[in-house]
C-alpha atoms as a PDB file:
ATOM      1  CA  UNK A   1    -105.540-126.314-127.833  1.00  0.00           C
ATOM      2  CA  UNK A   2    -107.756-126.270-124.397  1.00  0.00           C
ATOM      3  CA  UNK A   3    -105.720-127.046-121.281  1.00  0.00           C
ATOM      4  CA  UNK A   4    -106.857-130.804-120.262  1.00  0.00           C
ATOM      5  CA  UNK A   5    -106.853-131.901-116.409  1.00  0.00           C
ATOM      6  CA  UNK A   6    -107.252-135.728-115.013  1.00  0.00           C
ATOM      7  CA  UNK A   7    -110.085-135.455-112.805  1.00  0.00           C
ATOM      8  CA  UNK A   8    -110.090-138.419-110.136  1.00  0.00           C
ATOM      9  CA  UNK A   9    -113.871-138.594-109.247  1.00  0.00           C
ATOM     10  CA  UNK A  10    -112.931-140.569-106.169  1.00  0.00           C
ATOM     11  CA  UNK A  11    -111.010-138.168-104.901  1.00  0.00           C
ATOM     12  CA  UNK A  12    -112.947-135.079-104.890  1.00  0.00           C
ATOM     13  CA  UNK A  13    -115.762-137.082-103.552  1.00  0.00           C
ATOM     14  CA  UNK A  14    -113.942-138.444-100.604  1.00  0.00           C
ATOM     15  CA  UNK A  15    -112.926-135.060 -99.624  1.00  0.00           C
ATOM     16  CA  UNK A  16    -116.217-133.616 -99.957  1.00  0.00           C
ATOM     17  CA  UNK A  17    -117.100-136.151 -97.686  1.00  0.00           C
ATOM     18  CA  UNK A  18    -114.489-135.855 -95.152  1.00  0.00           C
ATOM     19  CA  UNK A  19    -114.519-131.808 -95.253  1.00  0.00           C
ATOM     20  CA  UNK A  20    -116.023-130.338 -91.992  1.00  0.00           C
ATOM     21  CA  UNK A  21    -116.386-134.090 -90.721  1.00  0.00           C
ATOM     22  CA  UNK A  22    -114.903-133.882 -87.537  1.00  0.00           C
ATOM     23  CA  UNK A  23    -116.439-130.074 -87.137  1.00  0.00           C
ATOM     24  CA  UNK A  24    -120.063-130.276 -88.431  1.00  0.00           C
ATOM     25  CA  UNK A  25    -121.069-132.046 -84.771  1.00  0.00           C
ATOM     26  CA  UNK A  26    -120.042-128.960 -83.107  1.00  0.00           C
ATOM     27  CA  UNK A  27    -121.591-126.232 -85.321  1.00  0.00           C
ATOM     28  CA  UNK A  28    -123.813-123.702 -84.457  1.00  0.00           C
ATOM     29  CA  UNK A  29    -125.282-122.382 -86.926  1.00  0.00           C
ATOM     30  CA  UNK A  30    -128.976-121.197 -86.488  1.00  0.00           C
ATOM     31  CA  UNK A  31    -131.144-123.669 -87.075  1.00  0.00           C
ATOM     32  CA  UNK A  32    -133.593-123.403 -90.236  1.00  0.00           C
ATOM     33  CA  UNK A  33    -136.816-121.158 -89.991  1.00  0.00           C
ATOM     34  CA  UNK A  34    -139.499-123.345 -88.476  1.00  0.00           C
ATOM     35  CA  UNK A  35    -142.439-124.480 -91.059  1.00  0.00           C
ATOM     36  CA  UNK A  36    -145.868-124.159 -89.519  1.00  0.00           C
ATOM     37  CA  UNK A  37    -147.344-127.182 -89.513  1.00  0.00           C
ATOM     38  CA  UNK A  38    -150.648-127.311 -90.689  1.00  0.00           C
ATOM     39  CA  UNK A  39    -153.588-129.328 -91.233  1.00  0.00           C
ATOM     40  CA  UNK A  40    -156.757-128.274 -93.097  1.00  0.00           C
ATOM     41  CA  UNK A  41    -160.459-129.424 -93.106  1.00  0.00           C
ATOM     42  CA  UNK A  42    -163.491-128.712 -94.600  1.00  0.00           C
ATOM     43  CA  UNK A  43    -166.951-129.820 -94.229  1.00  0.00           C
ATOM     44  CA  UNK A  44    -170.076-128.125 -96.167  1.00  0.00           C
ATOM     45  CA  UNK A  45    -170.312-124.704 -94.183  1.00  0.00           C
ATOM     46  CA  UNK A  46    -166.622-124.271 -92.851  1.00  0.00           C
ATOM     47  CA  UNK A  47    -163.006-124.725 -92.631  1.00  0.00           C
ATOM     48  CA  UNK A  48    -161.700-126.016 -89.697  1.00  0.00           C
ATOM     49  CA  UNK A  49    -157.273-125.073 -89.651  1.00  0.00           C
ATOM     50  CA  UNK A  50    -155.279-126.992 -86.780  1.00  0.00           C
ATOM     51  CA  UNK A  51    -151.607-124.895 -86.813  1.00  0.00           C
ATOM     52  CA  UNK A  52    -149.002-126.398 -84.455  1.00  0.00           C
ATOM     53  CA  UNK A  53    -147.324-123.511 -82.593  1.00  0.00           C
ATOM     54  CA  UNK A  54    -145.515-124.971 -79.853  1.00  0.00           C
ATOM     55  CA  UNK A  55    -144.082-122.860 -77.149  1.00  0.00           C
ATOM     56  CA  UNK A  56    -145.657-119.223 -78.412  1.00  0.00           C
ATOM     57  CA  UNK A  57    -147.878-117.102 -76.074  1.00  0.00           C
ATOM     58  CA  UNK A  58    -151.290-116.166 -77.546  1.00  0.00           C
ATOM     59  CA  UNK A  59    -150.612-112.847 -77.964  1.00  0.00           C
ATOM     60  CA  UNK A  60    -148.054-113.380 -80.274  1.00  0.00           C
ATOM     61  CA  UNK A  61    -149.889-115.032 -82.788  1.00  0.00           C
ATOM     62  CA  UNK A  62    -151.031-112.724 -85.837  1.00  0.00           C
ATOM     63  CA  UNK A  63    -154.089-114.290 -87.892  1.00  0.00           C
ATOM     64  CA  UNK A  64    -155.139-111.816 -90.984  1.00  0.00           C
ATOM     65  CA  UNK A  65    -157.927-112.915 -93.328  1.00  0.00           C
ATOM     66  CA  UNK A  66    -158.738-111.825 -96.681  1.00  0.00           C
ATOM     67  CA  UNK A  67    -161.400-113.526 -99.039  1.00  0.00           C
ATOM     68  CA  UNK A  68    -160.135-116.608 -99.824  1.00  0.00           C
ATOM     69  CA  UNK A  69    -156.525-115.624 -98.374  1.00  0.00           C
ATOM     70  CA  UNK A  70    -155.279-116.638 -95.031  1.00  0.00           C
ATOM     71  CA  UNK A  71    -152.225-115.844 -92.965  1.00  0.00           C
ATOM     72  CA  UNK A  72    -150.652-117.455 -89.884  1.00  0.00           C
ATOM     73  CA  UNK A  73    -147.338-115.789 -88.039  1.00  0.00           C
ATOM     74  CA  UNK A  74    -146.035-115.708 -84.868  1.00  0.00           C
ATOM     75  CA  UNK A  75    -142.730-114.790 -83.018  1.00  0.00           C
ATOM     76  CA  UNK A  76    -140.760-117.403 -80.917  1.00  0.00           C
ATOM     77  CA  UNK A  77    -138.884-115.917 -78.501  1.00  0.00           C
ATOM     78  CA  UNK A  78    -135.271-116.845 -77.135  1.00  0.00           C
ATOM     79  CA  UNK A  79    -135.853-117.279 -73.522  1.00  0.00           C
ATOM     80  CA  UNK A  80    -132.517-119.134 -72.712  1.00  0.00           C
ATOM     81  CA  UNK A  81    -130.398-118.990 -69.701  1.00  0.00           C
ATOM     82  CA  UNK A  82    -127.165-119.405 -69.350  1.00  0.00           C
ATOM     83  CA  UNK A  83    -125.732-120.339 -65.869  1.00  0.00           C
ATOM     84  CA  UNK A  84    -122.537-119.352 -64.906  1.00  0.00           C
ATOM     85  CA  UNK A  85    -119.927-122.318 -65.602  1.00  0.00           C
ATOM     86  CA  UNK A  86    -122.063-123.630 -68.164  1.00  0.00           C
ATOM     87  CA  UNK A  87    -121.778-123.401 -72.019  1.00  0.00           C
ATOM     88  CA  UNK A  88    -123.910-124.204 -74.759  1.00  0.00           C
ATOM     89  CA  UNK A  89    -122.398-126.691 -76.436  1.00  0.00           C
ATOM     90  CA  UNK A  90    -125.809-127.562 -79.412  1.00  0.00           C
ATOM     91  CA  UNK A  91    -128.662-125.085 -80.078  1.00  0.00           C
ATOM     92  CA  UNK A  92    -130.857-126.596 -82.664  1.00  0.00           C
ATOM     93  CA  UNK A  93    -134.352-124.904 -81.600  1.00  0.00           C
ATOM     94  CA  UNK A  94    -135.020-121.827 -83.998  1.00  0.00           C
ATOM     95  CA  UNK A  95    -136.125-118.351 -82.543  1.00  0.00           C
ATOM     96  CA  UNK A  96    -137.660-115.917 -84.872  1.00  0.00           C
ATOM     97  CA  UNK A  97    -140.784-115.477 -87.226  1.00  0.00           C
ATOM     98  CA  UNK A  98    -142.627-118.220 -88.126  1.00  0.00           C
ATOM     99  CA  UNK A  99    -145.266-117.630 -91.167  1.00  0.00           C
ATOM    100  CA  UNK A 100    -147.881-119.404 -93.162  1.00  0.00           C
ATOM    101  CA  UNK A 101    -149.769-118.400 -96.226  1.00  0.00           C
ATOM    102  CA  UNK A 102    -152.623-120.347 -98.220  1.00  0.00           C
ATOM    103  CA  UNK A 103    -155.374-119.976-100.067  1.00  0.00           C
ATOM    104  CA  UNK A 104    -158.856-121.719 -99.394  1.00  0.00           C
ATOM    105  CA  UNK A 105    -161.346-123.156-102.514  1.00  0.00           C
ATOM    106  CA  UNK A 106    -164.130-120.387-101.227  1.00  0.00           C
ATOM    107  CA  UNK A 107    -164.397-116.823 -99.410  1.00  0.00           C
ATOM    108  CA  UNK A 108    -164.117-116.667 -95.756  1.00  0.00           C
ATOM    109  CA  UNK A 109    -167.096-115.037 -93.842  1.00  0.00           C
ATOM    110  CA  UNK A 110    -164.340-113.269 -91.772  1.00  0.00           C
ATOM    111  CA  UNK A 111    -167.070-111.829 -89.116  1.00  0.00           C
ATOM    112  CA  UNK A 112    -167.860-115.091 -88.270  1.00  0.00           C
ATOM    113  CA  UNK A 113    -164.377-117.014 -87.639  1.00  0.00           C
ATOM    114  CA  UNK A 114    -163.182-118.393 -84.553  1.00  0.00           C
ATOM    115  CA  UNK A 115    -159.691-118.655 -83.051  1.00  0.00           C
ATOM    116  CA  UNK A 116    -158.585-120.914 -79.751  1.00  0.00           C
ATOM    117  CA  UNK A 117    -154.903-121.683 -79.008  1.00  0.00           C
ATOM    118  CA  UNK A 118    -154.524-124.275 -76.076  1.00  0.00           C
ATOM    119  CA  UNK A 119    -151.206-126.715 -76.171  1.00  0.00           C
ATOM    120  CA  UNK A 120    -149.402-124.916 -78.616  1.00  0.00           C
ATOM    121  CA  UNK A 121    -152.187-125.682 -81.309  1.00  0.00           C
ATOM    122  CA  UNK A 122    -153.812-123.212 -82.804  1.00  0.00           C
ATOM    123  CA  UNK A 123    -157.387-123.724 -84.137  1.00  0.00           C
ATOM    124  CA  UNK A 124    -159.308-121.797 -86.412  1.00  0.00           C
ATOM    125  CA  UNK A 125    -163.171-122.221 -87.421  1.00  0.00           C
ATOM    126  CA  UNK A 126    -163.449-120.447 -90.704  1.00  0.00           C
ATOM    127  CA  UNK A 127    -167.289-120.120 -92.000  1.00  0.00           C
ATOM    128  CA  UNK A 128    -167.700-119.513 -96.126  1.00  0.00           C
ATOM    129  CA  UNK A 129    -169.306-116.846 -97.325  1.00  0.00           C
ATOM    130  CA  UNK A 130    -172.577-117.381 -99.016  1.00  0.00           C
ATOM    131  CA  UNK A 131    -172.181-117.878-102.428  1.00  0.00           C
ATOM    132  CA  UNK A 132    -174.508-116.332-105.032  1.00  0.00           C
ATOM    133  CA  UNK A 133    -176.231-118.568-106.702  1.00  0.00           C
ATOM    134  CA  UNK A 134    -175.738-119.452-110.487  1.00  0.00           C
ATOM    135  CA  UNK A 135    -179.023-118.096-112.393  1.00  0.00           C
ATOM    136  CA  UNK A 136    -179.408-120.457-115.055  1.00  0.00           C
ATOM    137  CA  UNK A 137    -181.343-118.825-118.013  1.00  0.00           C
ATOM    138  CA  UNK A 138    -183.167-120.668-120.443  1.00  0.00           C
ATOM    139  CA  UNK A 139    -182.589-119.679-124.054  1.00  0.00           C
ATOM    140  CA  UNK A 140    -185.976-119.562-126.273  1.00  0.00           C
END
């Protein structure tokens, strides 16, 4: 015969609860990998992408097209001081790569894109590629 144990659902559920209560306020773990934050537009010629990137120089911001494809990353950098006598008692702001990949509804004309960062918003002006035009044929 199987061995049979009582299980008291209350109890394993209060100390799930209560496990790491009193420490979880004081942990440090790194924070999450950001998401990039985007939002996407389109009108009849272009795309418009609006990327938040707060705190990121320019030059740290990689932007790689291909048809349809586009990628967004970036590095954050730690630039933290400590002073002497003080100590870090909560980081929750994550340093690292940040990266975004999508895929647009048409090719990008990728000679003809735009970039601008100002604010920590990134901004990108991406022009479709002229389509060929369906040749409908007329069957006799």
């Amino acid at each position: 015969m199987a061995n049979l144990a009582r299980i008291n659902v209350l109890d394993n559920t209060l100390d799930e609860m209560l496990r790491g209560f009193f420490v979880r306020p004081l942990n440090a773990e790194a924070a999450a990998p950001a998401q990039l934050r985007i939002d996407v537009t389109e009108t009849e010629a272009a795309y418009t992408v609006r990327a938040e990137i707060p705190g990121v120089k320019k030059d740290e911001i990689q932007v790689a097209i291909e048809g349809n494809q586009v990628e967004i990353s970036a590095e954050v950098k730690n630039e933290r001081e400590v002073k002497e006598g003080e100590k870090v008692l909560r980081t929750e702001r994550y340093f690292g790569r940040v990266y975004r990949a999508f895929a647009l509804g048409q090719d990008i004309d990728d000679a003809a894109t735009e970039a601008r960062y100002a604010d920590g918003i990134l901004e990108l002006k991406l022009v479709k590629k002229a389509s060929a035009r369906v040749k409908r044929i007329t069957i006799q």
